[in-house]
N, C-alpha and C. Protein backbone atom coordinates (compact mmCIF):
# COMPACT_ATOMS: atom_id res chain seq x y z
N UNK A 1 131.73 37.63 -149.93
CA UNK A 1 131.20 36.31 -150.25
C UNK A 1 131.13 36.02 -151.75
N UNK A 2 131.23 36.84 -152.45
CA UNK A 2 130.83 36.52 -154.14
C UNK A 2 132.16 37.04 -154.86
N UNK A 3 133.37 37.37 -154.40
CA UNK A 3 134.85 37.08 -154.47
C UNK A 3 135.68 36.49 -153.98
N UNK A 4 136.37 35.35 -153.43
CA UNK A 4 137.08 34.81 -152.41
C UNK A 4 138.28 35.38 -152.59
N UNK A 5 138.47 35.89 -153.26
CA UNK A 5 139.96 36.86 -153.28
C UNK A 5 140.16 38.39 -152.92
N UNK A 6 138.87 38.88 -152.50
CA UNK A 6 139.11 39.87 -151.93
C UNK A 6 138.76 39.70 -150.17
N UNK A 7 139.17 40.58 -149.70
CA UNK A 7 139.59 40.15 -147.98
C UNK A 7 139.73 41.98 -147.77
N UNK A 8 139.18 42.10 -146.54
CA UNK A 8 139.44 43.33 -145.44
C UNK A 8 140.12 42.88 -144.15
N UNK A 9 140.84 43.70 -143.63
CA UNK A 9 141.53 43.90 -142.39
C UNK A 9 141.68 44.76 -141.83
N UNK A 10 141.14 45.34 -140.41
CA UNK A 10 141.43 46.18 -139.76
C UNK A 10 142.14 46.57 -138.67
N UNK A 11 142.97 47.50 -138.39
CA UNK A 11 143.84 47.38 -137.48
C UNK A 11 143.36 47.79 -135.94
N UNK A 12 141.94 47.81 -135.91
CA UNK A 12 141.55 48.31 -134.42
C UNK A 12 142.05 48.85 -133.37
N UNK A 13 143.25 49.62 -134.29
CA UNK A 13 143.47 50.75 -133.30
C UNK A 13 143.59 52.27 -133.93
N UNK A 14 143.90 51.99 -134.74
CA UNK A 14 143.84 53.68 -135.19
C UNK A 14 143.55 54.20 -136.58
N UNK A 15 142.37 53.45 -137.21
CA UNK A 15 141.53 53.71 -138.43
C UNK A 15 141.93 53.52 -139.38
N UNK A 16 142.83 52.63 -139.62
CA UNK A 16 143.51 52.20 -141.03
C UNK A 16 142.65 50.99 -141.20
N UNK A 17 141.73 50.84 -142.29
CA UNK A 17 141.35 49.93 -143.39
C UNK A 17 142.04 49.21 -144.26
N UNK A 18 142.81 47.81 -144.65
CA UNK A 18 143.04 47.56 -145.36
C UNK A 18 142.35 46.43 -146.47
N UNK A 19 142.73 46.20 -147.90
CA UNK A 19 141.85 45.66 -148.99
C UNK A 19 143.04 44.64 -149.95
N UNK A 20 142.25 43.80 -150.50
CA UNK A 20 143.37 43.00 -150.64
C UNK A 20 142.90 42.41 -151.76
N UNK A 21 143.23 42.38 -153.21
CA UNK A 21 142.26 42.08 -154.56
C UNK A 21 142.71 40.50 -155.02
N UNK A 22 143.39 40.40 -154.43
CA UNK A 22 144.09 38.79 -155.11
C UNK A 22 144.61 37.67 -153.85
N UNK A 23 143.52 37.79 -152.58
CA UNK A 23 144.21 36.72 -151.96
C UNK A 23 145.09 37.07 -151.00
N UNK A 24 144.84 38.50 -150.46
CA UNK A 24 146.06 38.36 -149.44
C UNK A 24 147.73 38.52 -149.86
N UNK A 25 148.03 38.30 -151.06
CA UNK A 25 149.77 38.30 -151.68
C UNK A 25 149.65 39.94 -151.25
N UNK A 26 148.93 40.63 -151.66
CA UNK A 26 149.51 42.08 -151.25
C UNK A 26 148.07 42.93 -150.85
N UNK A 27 148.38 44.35 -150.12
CA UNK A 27 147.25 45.15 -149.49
C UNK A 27 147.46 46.37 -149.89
N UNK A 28 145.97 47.49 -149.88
CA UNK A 28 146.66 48.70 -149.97
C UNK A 28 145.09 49.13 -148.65
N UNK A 29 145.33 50.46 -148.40
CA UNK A 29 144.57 50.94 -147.42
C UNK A 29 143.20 51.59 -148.58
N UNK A 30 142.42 51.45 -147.85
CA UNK A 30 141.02 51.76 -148.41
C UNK A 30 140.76 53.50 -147.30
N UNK A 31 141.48 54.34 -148.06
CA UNK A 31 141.17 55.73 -147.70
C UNK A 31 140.16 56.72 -147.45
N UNK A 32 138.81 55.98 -148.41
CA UNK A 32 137.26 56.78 -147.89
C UNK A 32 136.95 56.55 -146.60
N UNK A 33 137.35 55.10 -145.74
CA UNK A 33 136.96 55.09 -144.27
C UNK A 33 137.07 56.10 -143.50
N UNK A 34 137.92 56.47 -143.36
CA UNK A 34 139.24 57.28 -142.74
C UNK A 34 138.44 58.83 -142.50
N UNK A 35 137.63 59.91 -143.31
CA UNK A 35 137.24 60.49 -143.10
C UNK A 35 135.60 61.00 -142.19
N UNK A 36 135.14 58.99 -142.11
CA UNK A 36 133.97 58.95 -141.19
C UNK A 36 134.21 58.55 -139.97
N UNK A 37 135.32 58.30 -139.69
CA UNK A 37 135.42 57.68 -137.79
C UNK A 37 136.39 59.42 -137.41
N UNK A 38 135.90 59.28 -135.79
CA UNK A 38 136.66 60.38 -135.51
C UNK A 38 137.99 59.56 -135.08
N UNK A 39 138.64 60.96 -134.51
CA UNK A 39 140.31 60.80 -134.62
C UNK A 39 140.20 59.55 -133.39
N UNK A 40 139.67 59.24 -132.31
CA UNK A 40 140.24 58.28 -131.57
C UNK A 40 139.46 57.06 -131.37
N UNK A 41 138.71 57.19 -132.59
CA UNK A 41 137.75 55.72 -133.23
C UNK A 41 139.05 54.56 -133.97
N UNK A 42 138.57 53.89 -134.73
CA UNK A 42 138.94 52.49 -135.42
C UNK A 42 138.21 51.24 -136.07
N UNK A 43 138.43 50.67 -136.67
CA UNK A 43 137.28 49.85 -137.53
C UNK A 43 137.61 48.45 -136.66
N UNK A 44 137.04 47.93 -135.84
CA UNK A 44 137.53 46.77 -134.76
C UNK A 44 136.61 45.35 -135.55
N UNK A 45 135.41 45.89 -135.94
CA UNK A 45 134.74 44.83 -136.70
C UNK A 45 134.46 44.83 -138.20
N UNK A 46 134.64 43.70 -139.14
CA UNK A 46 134.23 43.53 -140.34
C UNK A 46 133.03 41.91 -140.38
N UNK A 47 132.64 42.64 -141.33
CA UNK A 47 131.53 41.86 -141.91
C UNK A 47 130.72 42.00 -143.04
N UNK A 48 130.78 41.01 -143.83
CA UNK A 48 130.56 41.02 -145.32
C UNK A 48 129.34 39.79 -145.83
N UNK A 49 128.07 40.44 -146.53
CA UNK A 49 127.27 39.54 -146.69
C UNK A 49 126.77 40.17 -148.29
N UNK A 50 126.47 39.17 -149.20
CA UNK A 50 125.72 39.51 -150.64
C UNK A 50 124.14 39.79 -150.37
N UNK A 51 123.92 40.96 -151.06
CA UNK A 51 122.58 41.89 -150.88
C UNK A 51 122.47 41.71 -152.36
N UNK A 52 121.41 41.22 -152.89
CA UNK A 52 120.72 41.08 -154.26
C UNK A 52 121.71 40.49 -155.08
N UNK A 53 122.04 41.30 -155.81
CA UNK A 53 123.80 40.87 -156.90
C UNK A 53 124.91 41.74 -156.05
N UNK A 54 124.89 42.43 -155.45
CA UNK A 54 126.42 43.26 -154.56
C UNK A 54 126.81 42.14 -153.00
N UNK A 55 128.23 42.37 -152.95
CA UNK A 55 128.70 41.72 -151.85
C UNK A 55 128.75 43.23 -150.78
N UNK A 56 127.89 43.53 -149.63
CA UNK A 56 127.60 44.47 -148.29
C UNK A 56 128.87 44.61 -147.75
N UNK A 57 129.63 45.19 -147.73
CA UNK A 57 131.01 45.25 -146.34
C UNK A 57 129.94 45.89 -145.18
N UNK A 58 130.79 45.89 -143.86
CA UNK A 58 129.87 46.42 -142.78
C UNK A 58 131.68 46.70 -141.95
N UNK A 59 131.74 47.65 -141.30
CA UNK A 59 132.43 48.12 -140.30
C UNK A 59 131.94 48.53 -139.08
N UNK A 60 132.07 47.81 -137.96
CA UNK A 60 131.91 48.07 -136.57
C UNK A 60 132.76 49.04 -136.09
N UNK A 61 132.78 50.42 -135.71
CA UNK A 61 133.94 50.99 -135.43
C UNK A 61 134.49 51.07 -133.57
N UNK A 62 135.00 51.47 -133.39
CA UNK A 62 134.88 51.56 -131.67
C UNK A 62 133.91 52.65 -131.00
N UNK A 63 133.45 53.83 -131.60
CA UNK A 63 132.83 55.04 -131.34
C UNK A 63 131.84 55.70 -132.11
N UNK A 64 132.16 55.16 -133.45
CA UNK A 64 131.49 55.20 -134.54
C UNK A 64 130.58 54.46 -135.05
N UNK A 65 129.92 53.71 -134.47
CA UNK A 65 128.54 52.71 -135.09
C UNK A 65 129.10 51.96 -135.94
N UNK A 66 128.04 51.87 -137.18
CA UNK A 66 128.83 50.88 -138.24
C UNK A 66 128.79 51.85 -139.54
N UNK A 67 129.58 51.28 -140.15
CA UNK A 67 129.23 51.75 -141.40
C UNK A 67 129.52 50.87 -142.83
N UNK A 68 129.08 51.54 -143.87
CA UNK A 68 128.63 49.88 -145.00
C UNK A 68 128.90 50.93 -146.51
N UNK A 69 129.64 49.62 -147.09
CA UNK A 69 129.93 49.62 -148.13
C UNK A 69 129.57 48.80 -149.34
N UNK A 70 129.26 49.37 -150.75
CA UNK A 70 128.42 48.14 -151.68
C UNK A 70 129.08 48.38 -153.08
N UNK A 71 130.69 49.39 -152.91
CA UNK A 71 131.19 49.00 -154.02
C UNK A 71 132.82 48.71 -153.64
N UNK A 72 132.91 47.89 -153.30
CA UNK A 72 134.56 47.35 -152.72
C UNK A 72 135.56 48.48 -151.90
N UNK A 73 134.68 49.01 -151.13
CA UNK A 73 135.52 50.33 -149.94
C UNK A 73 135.52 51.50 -150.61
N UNK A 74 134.74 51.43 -151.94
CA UNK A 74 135.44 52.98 -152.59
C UNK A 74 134.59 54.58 -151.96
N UNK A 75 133.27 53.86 -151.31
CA UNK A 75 132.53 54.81 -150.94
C UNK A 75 131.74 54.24 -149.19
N UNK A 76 131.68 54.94 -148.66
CA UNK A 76 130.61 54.35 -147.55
C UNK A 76 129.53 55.38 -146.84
N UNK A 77 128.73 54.54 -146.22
CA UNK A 77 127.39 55.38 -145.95
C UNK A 77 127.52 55.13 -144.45
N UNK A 78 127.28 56.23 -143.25
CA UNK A 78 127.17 56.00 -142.22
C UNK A 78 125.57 55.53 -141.90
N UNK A 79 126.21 54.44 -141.35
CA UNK A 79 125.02 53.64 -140.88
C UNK A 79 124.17 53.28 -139.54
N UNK A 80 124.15 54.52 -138.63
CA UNK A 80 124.50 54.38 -137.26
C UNK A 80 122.81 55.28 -136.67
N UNK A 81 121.62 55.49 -137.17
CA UNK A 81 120.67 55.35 -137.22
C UNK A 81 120.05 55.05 -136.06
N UNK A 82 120.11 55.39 -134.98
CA UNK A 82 119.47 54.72 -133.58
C UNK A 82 120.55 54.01 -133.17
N UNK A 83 121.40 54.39 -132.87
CA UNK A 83 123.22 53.78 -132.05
C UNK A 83 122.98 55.37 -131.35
N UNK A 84 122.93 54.96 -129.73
CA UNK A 84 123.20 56.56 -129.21
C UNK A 84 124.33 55.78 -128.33
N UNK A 85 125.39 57.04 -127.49
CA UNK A 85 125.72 56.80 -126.36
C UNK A 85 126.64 55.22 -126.78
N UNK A 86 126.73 54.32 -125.80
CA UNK A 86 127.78 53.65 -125.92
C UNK A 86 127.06 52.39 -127.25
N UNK A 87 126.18 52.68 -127.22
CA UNK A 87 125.32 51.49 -128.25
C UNK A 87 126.66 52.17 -129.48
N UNK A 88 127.02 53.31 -129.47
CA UNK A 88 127.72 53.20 -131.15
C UNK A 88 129.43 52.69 -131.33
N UNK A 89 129.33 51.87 -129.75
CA UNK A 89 130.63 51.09 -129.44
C UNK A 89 130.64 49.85 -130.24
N UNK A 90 131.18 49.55 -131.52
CA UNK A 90 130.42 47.84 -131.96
C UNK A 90 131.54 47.03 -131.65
N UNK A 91 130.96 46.01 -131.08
CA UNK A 91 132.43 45.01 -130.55
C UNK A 91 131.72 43.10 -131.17
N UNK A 92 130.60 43.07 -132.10
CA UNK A 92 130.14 42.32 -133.09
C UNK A 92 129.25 42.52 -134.25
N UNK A 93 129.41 42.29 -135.85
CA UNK A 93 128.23 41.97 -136.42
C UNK A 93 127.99 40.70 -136.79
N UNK A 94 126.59 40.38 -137.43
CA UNK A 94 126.39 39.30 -137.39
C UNK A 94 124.59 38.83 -138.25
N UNK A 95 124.99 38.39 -139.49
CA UNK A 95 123.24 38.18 -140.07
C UNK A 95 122.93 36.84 -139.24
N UNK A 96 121.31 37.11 -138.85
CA UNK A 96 120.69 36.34 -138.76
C UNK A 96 119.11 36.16 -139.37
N UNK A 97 118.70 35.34 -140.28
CA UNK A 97 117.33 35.26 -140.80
C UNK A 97 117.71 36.28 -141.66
N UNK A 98 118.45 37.47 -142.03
CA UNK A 98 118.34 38.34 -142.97
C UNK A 98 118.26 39.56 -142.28
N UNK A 99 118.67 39.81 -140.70
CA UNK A 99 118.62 40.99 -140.26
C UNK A 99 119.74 40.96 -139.91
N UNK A 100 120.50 42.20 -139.52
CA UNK A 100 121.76 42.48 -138.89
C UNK A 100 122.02 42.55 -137.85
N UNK A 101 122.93 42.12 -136.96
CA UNK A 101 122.61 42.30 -135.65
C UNK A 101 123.95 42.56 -135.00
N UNK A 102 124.49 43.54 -133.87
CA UNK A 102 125.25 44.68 -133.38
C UNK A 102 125.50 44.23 -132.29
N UNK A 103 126.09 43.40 -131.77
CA UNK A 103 126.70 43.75 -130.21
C UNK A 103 127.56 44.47 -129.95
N UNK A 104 126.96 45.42 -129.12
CA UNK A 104 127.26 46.82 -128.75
C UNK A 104 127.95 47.14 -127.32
N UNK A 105 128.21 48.65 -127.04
CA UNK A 105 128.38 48.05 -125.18
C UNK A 105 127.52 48.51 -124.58
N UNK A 106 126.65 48.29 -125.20
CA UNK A 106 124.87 48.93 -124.90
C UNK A 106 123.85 47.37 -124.55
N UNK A 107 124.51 46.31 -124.81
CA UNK A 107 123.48 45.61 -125.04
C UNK A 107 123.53 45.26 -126.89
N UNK A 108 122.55 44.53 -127.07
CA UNK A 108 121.91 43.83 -128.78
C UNK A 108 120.91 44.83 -129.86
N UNK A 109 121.37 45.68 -130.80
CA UNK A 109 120.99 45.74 -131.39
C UNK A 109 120.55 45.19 -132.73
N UNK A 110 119.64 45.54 -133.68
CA UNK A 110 118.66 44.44 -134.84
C UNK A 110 118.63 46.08 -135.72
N UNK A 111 119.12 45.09 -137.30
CA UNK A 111 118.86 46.60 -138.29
C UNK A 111 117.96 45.54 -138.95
N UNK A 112 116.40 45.87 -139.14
CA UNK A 112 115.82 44.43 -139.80
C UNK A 112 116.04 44.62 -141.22
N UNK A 113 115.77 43.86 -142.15
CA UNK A 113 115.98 43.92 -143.72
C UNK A 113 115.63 45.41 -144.08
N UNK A 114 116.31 46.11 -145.24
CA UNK A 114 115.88 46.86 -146.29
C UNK A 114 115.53 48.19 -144.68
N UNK A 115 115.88 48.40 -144.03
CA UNK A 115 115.88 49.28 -142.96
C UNK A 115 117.17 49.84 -142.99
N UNK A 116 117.26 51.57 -142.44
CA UNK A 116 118.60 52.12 -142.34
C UNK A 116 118.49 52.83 -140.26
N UNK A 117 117.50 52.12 -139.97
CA UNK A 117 118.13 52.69 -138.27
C UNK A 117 117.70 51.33 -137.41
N UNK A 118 118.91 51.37 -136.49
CA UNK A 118 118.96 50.26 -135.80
C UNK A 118 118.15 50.33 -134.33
N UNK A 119 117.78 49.23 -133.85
CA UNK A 119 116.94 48.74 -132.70
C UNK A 119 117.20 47.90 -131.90
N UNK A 120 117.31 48.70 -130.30
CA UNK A 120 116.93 47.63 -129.55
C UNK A 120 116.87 46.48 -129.49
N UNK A 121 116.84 44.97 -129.46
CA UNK A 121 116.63 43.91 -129.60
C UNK A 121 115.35 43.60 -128.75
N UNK A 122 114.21 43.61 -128.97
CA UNK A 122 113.07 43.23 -128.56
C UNK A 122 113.12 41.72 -127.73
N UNK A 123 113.16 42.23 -126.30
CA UNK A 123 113.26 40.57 -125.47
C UNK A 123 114.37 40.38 -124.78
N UNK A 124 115.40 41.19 -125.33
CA UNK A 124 117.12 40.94 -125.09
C UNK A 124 117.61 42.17 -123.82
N UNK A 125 117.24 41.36 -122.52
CA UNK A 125 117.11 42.87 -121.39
C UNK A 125 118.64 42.77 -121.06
N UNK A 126 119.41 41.89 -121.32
CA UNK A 126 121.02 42.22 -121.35
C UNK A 126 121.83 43.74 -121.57
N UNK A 127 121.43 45.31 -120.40
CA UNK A 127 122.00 45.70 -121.17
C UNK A 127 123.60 46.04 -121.45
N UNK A 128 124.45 45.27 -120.73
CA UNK A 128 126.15 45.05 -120.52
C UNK A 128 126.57 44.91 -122.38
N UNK A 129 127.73 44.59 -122.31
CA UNK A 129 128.51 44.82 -123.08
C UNK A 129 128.58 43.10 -124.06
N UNK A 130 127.72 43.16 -125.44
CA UNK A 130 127.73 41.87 -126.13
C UNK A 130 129.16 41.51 -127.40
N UNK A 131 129.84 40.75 -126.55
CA UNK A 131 131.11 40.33 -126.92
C UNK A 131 131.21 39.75 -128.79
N UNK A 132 129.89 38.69 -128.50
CA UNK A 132 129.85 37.89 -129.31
C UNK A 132 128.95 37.19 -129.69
N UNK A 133 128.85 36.65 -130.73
CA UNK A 133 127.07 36.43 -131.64
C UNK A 133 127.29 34.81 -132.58
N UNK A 134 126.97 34.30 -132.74
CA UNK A 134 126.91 32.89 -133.58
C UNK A 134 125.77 32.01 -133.73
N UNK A 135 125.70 32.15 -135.20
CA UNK A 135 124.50 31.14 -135.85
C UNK A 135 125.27 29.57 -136.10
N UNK A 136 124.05 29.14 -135.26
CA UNK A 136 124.38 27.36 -135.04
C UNK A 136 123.22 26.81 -136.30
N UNK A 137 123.60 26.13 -137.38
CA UNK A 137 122.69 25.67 -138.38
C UNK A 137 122.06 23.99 -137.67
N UNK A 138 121.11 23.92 -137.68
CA UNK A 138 120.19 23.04 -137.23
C UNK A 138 119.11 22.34 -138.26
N UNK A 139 119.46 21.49 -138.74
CA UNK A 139 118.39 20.92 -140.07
C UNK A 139 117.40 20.39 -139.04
N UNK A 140 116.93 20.09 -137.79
CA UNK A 140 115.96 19.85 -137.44
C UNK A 140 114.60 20.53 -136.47
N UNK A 141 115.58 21.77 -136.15
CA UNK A 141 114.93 22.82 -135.28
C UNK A 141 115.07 24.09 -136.12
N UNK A 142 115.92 24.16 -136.97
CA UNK A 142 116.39 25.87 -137.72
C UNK A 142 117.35 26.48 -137.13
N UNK A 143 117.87 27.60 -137.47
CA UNK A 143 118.63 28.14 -136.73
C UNK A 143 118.57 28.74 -135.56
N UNK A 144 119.69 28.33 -135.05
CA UNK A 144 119.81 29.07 -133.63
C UNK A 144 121.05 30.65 -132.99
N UNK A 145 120.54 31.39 -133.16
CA UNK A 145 121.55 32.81 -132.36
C UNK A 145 122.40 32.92 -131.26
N UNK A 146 123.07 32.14 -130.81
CA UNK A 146 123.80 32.78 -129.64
C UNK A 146 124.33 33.98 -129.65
N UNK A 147 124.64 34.29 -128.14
CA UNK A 147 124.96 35.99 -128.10
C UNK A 147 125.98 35.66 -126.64
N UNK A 148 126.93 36.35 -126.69
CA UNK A 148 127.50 36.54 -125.45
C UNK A 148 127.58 37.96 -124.92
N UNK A 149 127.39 37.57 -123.84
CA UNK A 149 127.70 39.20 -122.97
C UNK A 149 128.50 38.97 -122.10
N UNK A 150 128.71 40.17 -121.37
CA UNK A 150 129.63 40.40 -120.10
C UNK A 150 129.03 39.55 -119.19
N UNK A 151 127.88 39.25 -119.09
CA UNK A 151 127.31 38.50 -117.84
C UNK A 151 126.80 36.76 -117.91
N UNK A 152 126.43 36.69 -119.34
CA UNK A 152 125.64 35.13 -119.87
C UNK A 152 125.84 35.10 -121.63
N UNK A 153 125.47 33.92 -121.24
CA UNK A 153 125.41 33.62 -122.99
C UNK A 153 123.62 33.38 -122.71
N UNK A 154 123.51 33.54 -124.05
CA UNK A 154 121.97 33.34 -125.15
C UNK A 154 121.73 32.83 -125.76
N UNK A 155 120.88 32.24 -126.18
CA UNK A 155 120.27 31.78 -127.18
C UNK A 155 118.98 32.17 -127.62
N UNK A 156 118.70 32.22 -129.14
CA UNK A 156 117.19 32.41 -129.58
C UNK A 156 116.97 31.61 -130.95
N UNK A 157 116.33 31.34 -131.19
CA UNK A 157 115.96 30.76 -132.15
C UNK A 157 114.86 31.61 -133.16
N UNK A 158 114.75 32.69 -133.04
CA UNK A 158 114.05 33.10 -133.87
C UNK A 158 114.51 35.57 -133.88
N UNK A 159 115.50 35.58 -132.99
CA UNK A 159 115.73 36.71 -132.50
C UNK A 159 114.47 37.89 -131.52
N UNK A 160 114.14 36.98 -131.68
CA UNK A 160 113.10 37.83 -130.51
C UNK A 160 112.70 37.48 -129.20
N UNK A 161 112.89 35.73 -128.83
CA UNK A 161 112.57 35.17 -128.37
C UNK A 161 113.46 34.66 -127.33
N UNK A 162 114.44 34.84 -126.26
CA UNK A 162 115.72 34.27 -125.39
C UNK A 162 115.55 33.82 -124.17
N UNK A 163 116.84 32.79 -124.18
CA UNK A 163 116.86 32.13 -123.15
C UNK A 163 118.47 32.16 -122.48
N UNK A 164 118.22 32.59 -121.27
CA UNK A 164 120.04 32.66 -120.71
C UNK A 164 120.17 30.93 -120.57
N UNK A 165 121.68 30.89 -121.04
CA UNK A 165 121.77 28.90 -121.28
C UNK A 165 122.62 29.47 -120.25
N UNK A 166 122.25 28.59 -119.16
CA UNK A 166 122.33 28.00 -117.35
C UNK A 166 124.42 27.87 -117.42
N UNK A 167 124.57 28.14 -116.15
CA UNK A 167 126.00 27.76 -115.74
C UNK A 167 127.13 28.94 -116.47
């Protein structure tokens, strides 16, 4: 977010990271990933948000939880803290209000601010496989969370709070 010329891409299938300093004209592979996913993992999700003055990378891997970066791929920290079992499947991230949030094939996990282990989603008894996540901006109600799963879509307006939206 605080470069528009740099860009990640992952090939979600077999752990190649790529980084891109000028826009996409050319790529090279970002090689520190590579030694935290195991051999039949992959980085399937990216997601990038500014934390104080640093721009956050975040990697969803397939087996591997997530993991996060705060100096342009050169280093990363496994970030997977309460991801057991298939929860460390990530197939979304996604800020909302300032927390992070994981659809997993566990169900919804929440990393809340300035926290390094992830949770449960308090309220969110979905526990199937969450596809997909989107903040709807609302100048008259605030924001709103959708979430998709294998079974319904969601909504919350505050992440704690849900409602399966009908049909």
């Amino acid at each position: 977010p605080r470069n528009q010329r740099i860009a990640y891409a992952a090939d979600g299938g077999s752990g190649i990271l790529l980084r891109s300093s000028d826009g996409g004209l050319s790529w090279a592979e970002v090689p520190a990933i590579r030694s935290l996913i195991s051999s039949n993992s992959a980085v399937g999700e990216l997601f990038s948000r500014t934390e104080g003055s640093t721009t956050a990378v975040y990697a969803g891997t397939r087996f591997d939880g997530v993991l996060k970066s705060t100096d342009d791929g050169q280093t990363w920290q496994q970030l997977d803290g309460g991801l057991v079992g298939e929860a460390r499947r990530i197939r979304k991230l996604i800020d909302f209000n300032g927390d992070l949030y994981a659809g997993t094939h566990d169900g919804l996990y929440r990393l809340p601010q300035g926290a390094t282990t992830w949770e449960p989603v308090p309220g969110f008894t979905d526990g199937g496989i969450v596809y997909s996540a989107a903040v709807k901006a609302d100048a008259t109600q605030g924001d709103v969370l959708f979430v998709g799963s294998d079974t319904a879509l969601y909504s919350s307006p505050d992440g704690a709070t849900w409602t399966r939206i009908p049909n």
